[in-house]
C-alpha atoms as a PDB file:
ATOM      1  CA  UNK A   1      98.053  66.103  97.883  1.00  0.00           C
ATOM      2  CA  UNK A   2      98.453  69.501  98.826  1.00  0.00           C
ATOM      3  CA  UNK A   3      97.939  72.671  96.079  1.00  0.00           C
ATOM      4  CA  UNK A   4      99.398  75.689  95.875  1.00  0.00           C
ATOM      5  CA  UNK A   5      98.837  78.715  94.779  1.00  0.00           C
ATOM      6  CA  UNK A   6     102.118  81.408  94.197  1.00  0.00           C
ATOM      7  CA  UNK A   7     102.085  85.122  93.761  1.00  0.00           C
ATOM      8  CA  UNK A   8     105.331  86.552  92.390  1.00  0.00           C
ATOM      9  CA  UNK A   9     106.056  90.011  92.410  1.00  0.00           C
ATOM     10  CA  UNK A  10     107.416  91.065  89.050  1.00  0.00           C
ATOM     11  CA  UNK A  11     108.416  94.517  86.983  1.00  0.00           C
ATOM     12  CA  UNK A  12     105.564  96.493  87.672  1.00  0.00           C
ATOM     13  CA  UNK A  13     104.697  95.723  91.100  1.00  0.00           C
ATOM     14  CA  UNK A  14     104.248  97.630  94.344  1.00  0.00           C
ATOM     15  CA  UNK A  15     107.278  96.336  95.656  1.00  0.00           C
ATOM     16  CA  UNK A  16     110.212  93.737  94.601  1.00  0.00           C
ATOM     17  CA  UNK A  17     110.292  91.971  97.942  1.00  0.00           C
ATOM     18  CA  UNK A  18     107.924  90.812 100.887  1.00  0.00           C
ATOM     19  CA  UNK A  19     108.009  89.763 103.828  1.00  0.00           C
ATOM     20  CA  UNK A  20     105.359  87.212 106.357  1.00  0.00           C
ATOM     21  CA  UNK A  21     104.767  90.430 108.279  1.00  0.00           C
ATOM     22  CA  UNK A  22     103.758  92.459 105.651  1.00  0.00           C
ATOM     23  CA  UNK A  23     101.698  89.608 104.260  1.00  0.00           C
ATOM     24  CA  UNK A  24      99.881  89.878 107.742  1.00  0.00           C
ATOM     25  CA  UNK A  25      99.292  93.360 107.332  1.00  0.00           C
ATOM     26  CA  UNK A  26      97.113  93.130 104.110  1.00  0.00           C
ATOM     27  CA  UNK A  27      95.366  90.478 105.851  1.00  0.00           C
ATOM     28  CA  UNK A  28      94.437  92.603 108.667  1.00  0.00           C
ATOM     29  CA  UNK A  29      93.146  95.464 105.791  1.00  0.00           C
ATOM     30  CA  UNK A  30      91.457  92.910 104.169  1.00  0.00           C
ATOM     31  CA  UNK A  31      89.575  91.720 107.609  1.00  0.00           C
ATOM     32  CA  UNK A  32      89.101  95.228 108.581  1.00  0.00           C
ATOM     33  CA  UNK A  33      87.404  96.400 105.036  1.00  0.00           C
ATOM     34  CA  UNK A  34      84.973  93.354 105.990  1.00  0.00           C
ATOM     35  CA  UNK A  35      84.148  94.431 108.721  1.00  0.00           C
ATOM     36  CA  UNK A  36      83.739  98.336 107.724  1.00  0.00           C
ATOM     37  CA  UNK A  37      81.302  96.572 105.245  1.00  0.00           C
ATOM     38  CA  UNK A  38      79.574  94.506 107.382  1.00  0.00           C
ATOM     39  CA  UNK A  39      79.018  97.837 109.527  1.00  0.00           C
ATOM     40  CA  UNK A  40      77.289  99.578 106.158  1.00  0.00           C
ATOM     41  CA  UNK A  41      75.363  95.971 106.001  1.00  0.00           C
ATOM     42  CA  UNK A  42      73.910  95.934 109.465  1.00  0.00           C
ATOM     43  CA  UNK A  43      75.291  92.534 109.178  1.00  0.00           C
ATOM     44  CA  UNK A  44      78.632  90.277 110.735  1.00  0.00           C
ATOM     45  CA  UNK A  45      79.572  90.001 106.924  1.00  0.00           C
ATOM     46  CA  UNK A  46      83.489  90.258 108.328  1.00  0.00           C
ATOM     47  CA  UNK A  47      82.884  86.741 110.034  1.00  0.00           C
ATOM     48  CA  UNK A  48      81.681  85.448 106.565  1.00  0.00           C
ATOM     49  CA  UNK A  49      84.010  86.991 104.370  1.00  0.00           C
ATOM     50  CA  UNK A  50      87.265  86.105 106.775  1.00  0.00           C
ATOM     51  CA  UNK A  51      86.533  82.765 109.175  1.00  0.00           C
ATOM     52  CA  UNK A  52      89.891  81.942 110.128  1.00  0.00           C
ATOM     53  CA  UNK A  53      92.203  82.778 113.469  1.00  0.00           C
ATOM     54  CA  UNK A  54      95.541  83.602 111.735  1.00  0.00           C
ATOM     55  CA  UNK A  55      98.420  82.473 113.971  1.00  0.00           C
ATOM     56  CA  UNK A  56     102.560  82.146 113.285  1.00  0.00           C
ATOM     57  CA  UNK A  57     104.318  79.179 113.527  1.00  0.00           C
ATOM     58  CA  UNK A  58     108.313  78.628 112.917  1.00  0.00           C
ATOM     59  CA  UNK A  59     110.181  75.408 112.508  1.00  0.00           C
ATOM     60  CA  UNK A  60     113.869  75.453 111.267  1.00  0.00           C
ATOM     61  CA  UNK A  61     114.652  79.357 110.902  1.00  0.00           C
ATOM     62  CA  UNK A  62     110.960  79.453 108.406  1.00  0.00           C
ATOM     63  CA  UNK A  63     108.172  81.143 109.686  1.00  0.00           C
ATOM     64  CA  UNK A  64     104.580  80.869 108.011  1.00  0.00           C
ATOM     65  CA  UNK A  65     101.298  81.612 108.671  1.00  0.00           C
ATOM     66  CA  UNK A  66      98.678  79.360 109.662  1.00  0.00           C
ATOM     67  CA  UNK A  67      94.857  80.248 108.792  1.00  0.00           C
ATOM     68  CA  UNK A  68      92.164  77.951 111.098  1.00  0.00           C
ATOM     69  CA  UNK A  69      88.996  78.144 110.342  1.00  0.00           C
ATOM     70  CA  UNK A  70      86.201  79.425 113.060  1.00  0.00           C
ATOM     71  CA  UNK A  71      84.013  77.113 111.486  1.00  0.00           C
ATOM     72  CA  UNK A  72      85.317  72.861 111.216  1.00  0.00           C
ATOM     73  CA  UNK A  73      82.410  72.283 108.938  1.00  0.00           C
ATOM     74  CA  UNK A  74      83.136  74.384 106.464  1.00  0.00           C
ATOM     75  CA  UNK A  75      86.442  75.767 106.642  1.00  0.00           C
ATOM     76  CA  UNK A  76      89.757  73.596 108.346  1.00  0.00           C
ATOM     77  CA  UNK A  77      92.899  75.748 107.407  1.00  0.00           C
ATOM     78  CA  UNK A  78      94.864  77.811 104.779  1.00  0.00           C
ATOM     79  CA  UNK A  79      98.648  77.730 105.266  1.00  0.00           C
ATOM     80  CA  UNK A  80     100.587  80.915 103.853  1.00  0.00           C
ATOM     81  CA  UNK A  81     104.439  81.438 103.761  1.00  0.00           C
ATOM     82  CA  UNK A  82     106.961  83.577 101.965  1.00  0.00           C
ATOM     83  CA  UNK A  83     108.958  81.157 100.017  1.00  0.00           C
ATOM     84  CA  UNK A  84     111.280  83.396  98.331  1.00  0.00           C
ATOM     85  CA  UNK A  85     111.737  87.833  98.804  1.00  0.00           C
ATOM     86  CA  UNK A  86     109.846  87.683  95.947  1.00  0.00           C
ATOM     87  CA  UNK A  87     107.290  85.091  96.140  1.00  0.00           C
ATOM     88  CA  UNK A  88     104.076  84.376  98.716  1.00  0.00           C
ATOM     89  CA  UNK A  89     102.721  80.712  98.658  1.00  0.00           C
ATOM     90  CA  UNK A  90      99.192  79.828  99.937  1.00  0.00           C
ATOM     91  CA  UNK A  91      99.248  76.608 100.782  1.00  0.00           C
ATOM     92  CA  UNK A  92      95.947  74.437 100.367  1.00  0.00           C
ATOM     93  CA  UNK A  93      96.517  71.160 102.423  1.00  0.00           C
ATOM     94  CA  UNK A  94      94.713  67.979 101.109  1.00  0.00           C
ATOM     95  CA  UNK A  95      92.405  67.581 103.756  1.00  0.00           C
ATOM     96  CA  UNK A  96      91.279  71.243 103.275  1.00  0.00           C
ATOM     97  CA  UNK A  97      87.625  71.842 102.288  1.00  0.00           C
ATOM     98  CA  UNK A  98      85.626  73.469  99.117  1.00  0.00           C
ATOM     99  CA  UNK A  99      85.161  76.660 101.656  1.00  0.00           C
ATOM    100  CA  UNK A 100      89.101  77.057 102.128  1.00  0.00           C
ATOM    101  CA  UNK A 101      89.911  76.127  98.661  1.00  0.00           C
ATOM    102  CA  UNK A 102      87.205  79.444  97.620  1.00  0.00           C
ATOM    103  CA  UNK A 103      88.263  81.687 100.568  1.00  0.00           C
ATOM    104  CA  UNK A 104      92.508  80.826  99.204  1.00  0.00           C
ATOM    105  CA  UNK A 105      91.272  81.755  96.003  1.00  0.00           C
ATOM    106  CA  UNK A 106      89.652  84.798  97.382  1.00  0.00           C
ATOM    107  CA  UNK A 107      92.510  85.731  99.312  1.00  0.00           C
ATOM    108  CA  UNK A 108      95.307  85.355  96.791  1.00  0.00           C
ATOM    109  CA  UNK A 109      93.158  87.530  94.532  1.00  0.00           C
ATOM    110  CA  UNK A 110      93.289  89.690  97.248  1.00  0.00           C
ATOM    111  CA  UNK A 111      96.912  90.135  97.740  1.00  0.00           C
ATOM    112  CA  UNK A 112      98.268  89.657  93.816  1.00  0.00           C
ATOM    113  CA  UNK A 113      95.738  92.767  93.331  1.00  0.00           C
ATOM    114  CA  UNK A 114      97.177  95.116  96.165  1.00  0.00           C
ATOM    115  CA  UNK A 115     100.369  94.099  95.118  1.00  0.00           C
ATOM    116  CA  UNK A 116      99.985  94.390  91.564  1.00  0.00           C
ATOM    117  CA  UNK A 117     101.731  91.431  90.965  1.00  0.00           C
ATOM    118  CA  UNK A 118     101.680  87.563  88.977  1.00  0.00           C
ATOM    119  CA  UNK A 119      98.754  85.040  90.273  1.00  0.00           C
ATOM    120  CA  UNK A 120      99.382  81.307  89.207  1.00  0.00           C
ATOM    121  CA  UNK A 121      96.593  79.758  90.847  1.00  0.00           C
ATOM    122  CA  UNK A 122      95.558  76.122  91.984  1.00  0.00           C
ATOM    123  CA  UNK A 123      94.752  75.427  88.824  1.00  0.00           C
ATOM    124  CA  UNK A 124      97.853  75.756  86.959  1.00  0.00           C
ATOM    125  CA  UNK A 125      96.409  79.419  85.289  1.00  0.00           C
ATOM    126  CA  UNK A 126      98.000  82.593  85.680  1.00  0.00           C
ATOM    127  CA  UNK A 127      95.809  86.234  86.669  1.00  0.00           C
ATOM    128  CA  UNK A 128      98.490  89.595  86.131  1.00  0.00           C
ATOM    129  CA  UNK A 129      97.559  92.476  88.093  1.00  0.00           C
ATOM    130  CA  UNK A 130     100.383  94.259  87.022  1.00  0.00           C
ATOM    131  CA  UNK A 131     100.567  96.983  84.269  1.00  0.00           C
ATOM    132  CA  UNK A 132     101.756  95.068  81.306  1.00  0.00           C
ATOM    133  CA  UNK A 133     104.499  96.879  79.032  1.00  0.00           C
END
């Protein structure tokens, strides 16, 4: 069975609607601050800390995003999609491994925190980056 994890973008976030683009971009900042690390490291830390191709796919007017892992052993795929203006879904499929299942969690941790938005993660719990009022 597939899991999911949503981020929602409440009162208090950077913005009250998203886009797949825009979810692309932070994953580009996110895969070029590995790399900028990796360069401090002396070390390909950017291949460790982000092992997927990302491509789009579209079927029925709904694009998503489609994360494949460099690496079959230990990473198959992430899917992400905006669901709603408001809402990003990261998609764990059930064939997915323990690697993709800690690199989704990574990730939507990731993007609820540069959004400053609502995390309800895999398991059902619920991380606010948000100022609180």
């Amino acid at each position: 069975m597939n899991q999911v994890a949503t981020i929602r973008l409440v009162e208090g976030s950077i913005q009250s609607e998203i886009d797949l683009h825009q979810v692309m971009e932070h994953l580009e900042r996110y895969r070029k601050m590995s790399a900028y690390t990796g360069q401090q490291l002396d070390w390909d830390y950017a291949a460790a800390a982000f092992p997927y191709q990302i491509e789009e796919k579209s079927k029925d007017g709904r694009s998503w995003l489609v994360l494949t892992g460099t690496n079959p052993n230990l990473y198959k795929y992430l899917v992400i999609g905006v669901v709603e203006p408001d809402q990003v879904q990261i998609i764990l499929p059930a064939d997915s491994t323990h690697g993709d299942k800690a690199k989704a969690n990574e990730l939507s941790r990731y993007l609820a925190r540069s959004l400053k938005a609502e995390l309800h993660l895999f398991n059902g719990r619920v991380m606010y980056f948000n100022p609180r009022k």
